[in-house]
PDB file of N, CA and C in Angstrom:
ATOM      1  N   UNK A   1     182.023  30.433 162.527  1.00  0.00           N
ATOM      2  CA  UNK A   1     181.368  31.634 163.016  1.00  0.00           C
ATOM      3  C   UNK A   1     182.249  32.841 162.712  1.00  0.00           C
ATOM      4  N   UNK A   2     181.743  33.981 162.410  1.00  0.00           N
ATOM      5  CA  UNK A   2     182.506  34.761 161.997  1.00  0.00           C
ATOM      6  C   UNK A   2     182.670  35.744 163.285  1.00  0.00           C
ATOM      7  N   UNK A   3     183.758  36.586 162.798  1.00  0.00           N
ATOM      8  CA  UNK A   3     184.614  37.394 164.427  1.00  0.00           C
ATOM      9  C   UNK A   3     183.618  38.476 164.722  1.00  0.00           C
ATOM     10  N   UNK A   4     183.292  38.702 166.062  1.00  0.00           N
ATOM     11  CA  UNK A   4     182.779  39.839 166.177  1.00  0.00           C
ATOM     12  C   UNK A   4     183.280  41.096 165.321  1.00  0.00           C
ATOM     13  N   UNK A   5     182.573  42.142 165.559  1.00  0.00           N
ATOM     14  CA  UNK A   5     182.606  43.382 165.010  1.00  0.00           C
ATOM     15  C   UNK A   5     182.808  44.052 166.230  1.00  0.00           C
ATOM     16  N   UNK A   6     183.619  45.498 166.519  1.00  0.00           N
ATOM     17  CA  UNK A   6     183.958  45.778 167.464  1.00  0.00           C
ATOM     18  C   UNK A   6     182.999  47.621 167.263  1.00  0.00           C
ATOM     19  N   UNK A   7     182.266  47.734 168.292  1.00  0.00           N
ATOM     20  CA  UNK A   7     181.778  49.227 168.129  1.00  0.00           C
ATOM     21  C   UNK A   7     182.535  50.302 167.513  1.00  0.00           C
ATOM     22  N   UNK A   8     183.372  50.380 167.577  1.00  0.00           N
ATOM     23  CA  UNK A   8     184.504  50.929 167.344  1.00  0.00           C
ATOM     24  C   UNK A   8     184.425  51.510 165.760  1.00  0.00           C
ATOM     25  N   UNK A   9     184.615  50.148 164.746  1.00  0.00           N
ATOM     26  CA  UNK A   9     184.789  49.722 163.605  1.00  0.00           C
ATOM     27  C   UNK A   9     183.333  50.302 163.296  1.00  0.00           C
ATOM     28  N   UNK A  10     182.137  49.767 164.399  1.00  0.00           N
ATOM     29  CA  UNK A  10     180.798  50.059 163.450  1.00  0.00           C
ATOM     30  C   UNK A  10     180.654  51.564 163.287  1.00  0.00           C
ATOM     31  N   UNK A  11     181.523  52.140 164.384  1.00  0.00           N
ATOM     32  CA  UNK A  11     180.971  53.932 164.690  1.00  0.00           C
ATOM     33  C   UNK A  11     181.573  54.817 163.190  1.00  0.00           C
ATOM     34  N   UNK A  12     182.976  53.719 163.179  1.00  0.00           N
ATOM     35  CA  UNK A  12     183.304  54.598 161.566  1.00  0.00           C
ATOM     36  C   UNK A  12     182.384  54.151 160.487  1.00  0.00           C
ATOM     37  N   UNK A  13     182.275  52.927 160.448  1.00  0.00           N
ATOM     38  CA  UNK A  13     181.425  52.741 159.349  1.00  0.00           C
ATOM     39  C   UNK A  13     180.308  53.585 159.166  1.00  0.00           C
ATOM     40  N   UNK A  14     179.363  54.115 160.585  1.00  0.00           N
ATOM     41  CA  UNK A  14     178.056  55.014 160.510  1.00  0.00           C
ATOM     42  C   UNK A  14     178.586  56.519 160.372  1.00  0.00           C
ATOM     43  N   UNK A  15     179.852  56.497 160.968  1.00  0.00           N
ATOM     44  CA  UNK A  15     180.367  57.916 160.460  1.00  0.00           C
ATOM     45  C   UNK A  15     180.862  58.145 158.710  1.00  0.00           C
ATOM     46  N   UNK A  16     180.877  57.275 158.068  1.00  0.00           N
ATOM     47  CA  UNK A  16     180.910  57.329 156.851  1.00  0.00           C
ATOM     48  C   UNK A  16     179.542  57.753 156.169  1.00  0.00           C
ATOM     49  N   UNK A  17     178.524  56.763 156.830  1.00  0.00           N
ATOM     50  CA  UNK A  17     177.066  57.398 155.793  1.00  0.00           C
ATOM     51  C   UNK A  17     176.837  58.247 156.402  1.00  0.00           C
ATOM     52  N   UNK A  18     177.043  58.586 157.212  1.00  0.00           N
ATOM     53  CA  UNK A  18     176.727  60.146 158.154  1.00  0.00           C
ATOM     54  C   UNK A  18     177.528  61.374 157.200  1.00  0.00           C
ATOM     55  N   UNK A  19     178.481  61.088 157.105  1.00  0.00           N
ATOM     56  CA  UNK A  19     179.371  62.117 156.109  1.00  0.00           C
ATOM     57  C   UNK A  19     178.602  61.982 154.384  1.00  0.00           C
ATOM     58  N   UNK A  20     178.038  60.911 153.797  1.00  0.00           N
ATOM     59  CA  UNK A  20     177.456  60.869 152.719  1.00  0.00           C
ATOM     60  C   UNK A  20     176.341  61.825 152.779  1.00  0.00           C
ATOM     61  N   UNK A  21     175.732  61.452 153.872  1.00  0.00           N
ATOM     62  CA  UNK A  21     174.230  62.374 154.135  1.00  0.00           C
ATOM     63  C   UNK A  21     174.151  63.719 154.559  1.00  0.00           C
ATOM     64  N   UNK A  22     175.545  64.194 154.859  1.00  0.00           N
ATOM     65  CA  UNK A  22     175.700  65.361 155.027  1.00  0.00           C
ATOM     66  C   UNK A  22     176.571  66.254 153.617  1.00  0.00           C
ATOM     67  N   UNK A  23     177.255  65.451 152.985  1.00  0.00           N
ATOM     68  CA  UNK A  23     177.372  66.146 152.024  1.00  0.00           C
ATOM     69  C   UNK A  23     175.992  66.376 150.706  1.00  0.00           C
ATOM     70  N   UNK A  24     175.637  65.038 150.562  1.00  0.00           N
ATOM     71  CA  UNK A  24     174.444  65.389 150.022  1.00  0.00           C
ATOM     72  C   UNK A  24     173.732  66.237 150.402  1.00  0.00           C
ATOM     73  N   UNK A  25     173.608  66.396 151.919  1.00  0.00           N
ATOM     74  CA  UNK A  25     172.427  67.498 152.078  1.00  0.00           C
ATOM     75  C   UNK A  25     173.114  68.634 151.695  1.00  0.00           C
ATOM     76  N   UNK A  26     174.283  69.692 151.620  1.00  0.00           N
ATOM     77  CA  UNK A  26     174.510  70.234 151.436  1.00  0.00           C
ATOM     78  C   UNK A  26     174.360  70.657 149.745  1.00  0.00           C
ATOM     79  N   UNK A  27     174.883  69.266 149.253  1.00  0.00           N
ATOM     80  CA  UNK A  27     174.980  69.614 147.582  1.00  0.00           C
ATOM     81  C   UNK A  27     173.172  70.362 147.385  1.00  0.00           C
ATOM     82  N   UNK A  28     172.277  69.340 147.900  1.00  0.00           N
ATOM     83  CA  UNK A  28     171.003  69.667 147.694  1.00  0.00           C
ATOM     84  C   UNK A  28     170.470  71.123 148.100  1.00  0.00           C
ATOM     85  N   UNK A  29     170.746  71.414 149.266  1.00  0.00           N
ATOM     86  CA  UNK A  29     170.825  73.157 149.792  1.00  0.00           C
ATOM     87  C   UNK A  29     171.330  74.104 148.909  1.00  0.00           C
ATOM     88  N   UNK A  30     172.582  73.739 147.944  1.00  0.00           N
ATOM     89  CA  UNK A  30     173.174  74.692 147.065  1.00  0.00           C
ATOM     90  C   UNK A  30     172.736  74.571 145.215  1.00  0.00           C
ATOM     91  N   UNK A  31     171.753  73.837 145.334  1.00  0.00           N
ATOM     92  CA  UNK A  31     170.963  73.587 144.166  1.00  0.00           C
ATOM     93  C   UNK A  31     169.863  74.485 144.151  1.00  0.00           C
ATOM     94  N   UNK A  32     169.868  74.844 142.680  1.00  0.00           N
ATOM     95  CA  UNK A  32     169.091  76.413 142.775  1.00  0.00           C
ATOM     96  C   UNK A  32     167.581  76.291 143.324  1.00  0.00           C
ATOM     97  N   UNK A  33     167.041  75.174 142.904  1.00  0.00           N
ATOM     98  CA  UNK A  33     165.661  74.566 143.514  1.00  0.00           C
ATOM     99  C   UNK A  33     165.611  73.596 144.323  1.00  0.00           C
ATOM    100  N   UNK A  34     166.304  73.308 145.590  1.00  0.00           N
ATOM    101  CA  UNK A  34     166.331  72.299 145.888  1.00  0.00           C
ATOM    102  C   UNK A  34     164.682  71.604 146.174  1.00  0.00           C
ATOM    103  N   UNK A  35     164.736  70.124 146.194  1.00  0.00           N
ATOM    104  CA  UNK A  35     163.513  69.414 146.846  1.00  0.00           C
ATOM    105  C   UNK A  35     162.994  68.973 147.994  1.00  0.00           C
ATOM    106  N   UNK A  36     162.282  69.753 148.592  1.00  0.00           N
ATOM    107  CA  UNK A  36     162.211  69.674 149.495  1.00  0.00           C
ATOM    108  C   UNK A  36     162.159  68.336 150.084  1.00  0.00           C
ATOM    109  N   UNK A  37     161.791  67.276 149.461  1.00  0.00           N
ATOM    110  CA  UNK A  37     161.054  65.865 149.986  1.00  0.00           C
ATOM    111  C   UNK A  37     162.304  64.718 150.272  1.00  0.00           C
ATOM    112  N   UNK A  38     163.531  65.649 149.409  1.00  0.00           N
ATOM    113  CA  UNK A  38     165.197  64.804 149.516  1.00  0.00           C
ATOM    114  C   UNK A  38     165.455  65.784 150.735  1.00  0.00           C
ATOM    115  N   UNK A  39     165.359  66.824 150.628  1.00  0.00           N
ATOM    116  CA  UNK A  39     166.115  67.414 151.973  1.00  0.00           C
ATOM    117  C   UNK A  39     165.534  66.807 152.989  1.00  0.00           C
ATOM    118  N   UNK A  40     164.314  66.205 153.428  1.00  0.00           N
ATOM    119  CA  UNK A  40     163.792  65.650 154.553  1.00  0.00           C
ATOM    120  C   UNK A  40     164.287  64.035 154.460  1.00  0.00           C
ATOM    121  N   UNK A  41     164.434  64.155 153.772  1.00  0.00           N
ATOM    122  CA  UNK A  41     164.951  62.105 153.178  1.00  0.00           C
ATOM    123  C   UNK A  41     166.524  61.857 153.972  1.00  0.00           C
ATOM    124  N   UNK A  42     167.263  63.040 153.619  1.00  0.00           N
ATOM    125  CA  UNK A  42     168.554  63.442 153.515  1.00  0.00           C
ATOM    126  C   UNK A  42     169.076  63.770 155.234  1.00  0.00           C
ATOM    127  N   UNK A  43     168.130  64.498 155.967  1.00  0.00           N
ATOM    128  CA  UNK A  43     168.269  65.224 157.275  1.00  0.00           C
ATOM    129  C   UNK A  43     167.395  63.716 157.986  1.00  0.00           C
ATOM    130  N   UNK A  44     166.663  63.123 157.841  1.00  0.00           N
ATOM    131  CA  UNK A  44     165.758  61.678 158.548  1.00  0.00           C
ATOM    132  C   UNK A  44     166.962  60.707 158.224  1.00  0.00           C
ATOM    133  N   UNK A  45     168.037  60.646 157.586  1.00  0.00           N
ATOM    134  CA  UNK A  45     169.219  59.883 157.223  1.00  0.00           C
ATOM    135  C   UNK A  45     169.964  60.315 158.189  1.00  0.00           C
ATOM    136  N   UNK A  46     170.782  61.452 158.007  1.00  0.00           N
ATOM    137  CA  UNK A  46     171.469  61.892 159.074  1.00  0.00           C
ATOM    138  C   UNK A  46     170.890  61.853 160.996  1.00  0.00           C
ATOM    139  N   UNK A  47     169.806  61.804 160.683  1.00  0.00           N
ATOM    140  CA  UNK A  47     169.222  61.883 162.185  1.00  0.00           C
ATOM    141  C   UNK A  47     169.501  60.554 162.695  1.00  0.00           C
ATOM    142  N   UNK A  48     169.410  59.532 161.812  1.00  0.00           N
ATOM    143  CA  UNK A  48     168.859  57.926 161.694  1.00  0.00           C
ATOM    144  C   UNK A  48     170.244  57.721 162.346  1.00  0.00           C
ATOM    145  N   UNK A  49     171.226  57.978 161.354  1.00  0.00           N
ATOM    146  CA  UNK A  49     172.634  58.101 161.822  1.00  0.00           C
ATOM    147  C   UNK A  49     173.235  58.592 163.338  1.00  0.00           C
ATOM    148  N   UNK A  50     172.910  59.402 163.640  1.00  0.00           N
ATOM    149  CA  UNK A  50     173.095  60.061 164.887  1.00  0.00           C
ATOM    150  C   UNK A  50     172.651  59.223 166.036  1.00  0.00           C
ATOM    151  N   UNK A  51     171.358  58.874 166.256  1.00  0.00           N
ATOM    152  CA  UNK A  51     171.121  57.630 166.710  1.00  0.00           C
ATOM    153  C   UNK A  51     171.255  56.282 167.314  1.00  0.00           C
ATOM    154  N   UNK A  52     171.822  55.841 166.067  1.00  0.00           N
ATOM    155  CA  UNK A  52     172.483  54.511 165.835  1.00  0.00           C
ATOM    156  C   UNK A  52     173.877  54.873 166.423  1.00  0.00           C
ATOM    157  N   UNK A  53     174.711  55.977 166.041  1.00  0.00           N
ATOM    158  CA  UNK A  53     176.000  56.566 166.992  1.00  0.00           C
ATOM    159  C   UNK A  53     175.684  56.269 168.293  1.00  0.00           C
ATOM    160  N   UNK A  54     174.511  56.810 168.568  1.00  0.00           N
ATOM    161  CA  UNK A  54     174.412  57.018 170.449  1.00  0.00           C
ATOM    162  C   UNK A  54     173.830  55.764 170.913  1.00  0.00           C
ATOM    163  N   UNK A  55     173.436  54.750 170.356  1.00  0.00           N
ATOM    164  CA  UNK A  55     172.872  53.290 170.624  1.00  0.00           C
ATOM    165  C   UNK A  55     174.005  52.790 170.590  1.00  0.00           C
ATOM    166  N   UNK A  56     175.289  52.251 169.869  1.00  0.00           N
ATOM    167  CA  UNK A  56     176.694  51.889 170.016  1.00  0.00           C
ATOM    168  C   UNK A  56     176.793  52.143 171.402  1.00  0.00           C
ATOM    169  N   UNK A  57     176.839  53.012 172.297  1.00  0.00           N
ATOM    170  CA  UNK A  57     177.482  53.416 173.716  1.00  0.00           C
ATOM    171  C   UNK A  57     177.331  52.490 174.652  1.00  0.00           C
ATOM    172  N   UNK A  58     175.850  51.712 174.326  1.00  0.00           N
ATOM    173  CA  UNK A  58     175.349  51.057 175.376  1.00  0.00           C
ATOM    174  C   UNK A  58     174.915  49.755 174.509  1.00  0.00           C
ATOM    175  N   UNK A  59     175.269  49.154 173.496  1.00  0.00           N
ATOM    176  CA  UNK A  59     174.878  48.134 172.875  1.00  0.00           C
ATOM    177  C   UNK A  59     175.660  46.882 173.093  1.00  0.00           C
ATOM    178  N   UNK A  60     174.699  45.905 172.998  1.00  0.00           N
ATOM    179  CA  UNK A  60     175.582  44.589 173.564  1.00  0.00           C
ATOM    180  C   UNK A  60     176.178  44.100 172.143  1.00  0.00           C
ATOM    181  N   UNK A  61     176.307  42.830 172.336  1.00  0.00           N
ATOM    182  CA  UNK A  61     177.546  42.584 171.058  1.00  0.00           C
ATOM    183  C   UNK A  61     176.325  41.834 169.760  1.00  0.00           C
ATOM    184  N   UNK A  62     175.133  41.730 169.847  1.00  0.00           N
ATOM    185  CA  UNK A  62     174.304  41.625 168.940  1.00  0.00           C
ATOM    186  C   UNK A  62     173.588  42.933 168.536  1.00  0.00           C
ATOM    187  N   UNK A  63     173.296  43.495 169.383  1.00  0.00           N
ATOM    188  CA  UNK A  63     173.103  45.027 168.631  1.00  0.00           C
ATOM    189  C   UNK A  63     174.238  45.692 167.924  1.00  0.00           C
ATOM    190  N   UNK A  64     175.251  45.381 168.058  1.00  0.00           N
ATOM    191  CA  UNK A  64     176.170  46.171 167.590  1.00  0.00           C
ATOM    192  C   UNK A  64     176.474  45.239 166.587  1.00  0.00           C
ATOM    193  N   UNK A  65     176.578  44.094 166.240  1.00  0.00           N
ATOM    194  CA  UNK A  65     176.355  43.268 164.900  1.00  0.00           C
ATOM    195  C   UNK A  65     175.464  43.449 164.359  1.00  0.00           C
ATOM    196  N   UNK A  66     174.224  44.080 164.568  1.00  0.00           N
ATOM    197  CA  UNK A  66     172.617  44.748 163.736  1.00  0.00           C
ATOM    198  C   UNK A  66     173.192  45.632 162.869  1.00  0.00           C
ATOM    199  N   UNK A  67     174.079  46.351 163.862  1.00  0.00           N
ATOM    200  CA  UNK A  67     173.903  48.088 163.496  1.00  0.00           C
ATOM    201  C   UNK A  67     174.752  47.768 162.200  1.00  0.00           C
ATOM    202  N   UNK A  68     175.629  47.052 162.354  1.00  0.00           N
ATOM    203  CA  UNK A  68     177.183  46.877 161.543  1.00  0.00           C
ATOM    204  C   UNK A  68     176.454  46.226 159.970  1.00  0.00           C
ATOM    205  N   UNK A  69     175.490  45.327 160.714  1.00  0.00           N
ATOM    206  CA  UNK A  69     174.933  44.874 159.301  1.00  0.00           C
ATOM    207  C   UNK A  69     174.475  45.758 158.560  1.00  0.00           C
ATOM    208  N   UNK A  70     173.391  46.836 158.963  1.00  0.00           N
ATOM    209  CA  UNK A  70     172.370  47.556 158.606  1.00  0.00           C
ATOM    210  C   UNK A  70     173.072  48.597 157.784  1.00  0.00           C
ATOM    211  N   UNK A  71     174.123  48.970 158.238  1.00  0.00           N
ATOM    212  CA  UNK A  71     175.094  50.208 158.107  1.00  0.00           C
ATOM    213  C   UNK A  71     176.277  49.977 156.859  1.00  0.00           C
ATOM    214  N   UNK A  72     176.204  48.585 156.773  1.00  0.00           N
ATOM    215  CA  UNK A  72     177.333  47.929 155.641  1.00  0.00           C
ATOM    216  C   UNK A  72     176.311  47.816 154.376  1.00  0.00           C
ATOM    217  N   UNK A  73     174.974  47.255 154.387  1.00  0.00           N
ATOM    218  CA  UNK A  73     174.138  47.252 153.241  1.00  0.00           C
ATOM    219  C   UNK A  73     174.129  48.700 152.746  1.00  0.00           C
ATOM    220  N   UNK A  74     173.132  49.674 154.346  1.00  0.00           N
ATOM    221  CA  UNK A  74     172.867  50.882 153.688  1.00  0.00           C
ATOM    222  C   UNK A  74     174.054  51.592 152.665  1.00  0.00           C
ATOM    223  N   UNK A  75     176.000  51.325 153.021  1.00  0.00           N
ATOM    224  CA  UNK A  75     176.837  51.920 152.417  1.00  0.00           C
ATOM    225  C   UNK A  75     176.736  51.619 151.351  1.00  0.00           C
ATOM    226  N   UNK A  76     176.935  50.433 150.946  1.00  0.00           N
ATOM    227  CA  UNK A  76     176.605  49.250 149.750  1.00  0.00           C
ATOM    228  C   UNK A  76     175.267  50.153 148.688  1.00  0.00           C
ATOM    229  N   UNK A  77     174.187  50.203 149.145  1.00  0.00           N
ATOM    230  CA  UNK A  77     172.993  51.029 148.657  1.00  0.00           C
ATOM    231  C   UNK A  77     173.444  52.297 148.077  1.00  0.00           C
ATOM    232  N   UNK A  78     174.034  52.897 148.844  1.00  0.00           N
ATOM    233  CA  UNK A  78     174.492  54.608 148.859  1.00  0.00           C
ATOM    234  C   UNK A  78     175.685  54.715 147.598  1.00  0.00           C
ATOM    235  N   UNK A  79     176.057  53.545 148.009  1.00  0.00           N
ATOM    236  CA  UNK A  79     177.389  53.697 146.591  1.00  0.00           C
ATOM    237  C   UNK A  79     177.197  53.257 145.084  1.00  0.00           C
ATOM    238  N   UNK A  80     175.828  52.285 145.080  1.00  0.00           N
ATOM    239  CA  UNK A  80     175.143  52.159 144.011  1.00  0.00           C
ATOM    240  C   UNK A  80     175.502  50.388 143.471  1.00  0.00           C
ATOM    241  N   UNK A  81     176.194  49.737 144.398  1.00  0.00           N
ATOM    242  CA  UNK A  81     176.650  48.649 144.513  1.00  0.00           C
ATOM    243  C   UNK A  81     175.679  47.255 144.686  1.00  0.00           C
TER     244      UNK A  81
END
């Protein structure tokens, strides 16, 4: 069986795609046309993120192995991996 994951560990991990989704949104804001349909993609990411932060507070030790999963693919996704 493998070791728990500690909230802790998952909050940086979501603070990482949280920081992806916020720089992207920015790059996208400073693009002469941005799209609108990524800026909502981009800000529904970051929100998603925020979220999942404030669900950690009160999550038992299988939600917080969800989040850790969900949050390790999505990085995995984001990095093109």
């Amino acid at each position: 069986m493998s070791e728990p994951v500690t909230p802790e560990a998952v909050e940086q991990l979501v603070q990482e795609v949280s920081a992806w989704y916020s720089a992207q949104l920015i790059q996208e804001r400073r693009a002469g046309s941005p799209y609108p349909e990524r800026l909502k993609l981009l800000r529904d990411g970051l929100a998603a993120c925020a979220a999942d932060q404030q669900a950690l507070h009160d999550a038992d030790e299988n939600e917080v192995a969800e989040i850790a999963a969900r949050y390790a693919a999505r990085m995995k996704e984001l990095r093109g991996q």
